[in-house]
C-alpha atoms as a PDB file:
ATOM      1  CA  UNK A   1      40.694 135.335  68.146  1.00  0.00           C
ATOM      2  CA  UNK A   2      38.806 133.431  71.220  1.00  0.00           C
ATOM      3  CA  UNK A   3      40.208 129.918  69.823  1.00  0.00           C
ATOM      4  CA  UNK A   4      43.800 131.286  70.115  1.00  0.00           C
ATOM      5  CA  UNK A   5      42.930 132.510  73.635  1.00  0.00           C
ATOM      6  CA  UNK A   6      41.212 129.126  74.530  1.00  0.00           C
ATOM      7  CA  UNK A   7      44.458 127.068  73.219  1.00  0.00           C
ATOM      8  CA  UNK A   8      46.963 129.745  75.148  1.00  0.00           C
ATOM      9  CA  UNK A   9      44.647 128.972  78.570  1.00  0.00           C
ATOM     10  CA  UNK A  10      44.546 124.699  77.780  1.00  0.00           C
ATOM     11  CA  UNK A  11      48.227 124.643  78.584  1.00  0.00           C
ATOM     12  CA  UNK A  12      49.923 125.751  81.651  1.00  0.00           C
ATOM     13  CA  UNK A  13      53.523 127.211  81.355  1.00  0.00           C
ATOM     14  CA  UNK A  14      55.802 124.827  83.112  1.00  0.00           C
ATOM     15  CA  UNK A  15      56.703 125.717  86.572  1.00  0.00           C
ATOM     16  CA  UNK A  16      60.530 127.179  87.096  1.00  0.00           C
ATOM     17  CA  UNK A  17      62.535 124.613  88.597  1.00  0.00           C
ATOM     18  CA  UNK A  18      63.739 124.911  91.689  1.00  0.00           C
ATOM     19  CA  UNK A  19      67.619 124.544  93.142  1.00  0.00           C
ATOM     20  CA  UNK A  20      66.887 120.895  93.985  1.00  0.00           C
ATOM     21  CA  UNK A  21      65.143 119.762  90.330  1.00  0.00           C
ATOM     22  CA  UNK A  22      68.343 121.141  88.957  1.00  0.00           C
ATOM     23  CA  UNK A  23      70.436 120.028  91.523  1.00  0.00           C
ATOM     24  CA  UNK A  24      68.485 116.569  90.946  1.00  0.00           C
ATOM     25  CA  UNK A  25      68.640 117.379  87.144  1.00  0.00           C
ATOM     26  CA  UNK A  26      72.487 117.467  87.061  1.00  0.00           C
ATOM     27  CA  UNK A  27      73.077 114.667  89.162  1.00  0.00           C
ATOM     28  CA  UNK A  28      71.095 112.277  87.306  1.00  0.00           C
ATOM     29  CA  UNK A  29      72.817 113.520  83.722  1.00  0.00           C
ATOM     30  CA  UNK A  30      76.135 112.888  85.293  1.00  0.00           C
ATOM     31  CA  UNK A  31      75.254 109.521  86.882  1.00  0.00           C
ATOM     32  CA  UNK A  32      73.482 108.247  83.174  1.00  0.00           C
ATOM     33  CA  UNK A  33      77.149 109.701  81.099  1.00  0.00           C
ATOM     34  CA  UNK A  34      79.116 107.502  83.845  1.00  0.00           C
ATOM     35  CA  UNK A  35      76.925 104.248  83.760  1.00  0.00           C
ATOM     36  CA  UNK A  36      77.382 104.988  79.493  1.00  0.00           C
ATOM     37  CA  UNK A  37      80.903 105.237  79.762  1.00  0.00           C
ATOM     38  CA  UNK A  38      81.026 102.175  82.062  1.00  0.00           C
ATOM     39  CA  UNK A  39      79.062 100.072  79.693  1.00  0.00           C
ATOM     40  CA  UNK A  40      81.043 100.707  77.142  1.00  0.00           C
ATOM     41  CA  UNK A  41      84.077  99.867  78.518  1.00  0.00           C
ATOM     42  CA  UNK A  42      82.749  96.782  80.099  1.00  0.00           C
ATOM     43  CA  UNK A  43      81.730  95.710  76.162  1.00  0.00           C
ATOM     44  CA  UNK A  44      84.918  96.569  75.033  1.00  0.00           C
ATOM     45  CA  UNK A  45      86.623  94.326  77.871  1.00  0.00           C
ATOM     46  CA  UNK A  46      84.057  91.836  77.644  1.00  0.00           C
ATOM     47  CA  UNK A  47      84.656  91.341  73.322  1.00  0.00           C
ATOM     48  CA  UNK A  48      88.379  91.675  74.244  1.00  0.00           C
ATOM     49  CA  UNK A  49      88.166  88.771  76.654  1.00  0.00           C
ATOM     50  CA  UNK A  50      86.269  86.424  74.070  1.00  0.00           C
ATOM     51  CA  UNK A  51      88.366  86.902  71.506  1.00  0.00           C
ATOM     52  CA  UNK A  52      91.824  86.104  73.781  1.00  0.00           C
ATOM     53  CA  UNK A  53      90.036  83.119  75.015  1.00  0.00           C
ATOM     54  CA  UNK A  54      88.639  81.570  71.566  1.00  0.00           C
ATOM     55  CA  UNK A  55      92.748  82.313  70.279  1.00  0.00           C
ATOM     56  CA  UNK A  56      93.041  79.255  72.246  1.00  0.00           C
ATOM     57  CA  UNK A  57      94.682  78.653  75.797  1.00  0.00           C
ATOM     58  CA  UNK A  58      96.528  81.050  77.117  1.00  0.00           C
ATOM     59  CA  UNK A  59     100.798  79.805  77.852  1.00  0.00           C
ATOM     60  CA  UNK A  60     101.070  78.788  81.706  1.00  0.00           C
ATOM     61  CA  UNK A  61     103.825  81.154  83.100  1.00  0.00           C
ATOM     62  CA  UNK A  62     107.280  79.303  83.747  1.00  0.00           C
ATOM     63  CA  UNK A  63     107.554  77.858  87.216  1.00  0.00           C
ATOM     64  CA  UNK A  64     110.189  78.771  89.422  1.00  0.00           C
ATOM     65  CA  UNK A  65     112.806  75.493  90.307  1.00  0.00           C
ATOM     66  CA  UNK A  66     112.774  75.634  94.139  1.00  0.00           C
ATOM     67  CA  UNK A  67     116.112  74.161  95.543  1.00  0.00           C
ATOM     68  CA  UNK A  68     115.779  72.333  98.526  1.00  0.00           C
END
């Protein structure tokens, strides 16, 4: 029975978090979910973009006749 004691006493139970390591805790989940979400989306645009450009040139909009 000591060695069970002696392991219970080795490790400390973590201390309870206070409002601002949650607060902190939240924030910094939210702020890691956005900068996923916005490197996703930049991959997405990014593959979209490569794959418009190696189609080949894009067409040069019409130009407007100016009348003088």
């Amino acid at each position: 029975m000591a060695a069970k004691d002696k392991a219970k006493s080795l490790f400390r139970d973590p201390a309870p978090m206070t409002a601002m390591d949650r607060t902190t805790f939240e924030a910094r989940q939210i702020i890691d979910e956005q900068n996923q979400r916005r490197a996703e989306l930049t991959a997405s645009l990014r593959a979209q973009r490569l794959a418009r450009d190696a189609a080949g040139p894009a067409k040069a909009p019409a130009r407007r006749k100016t009348t003088k």
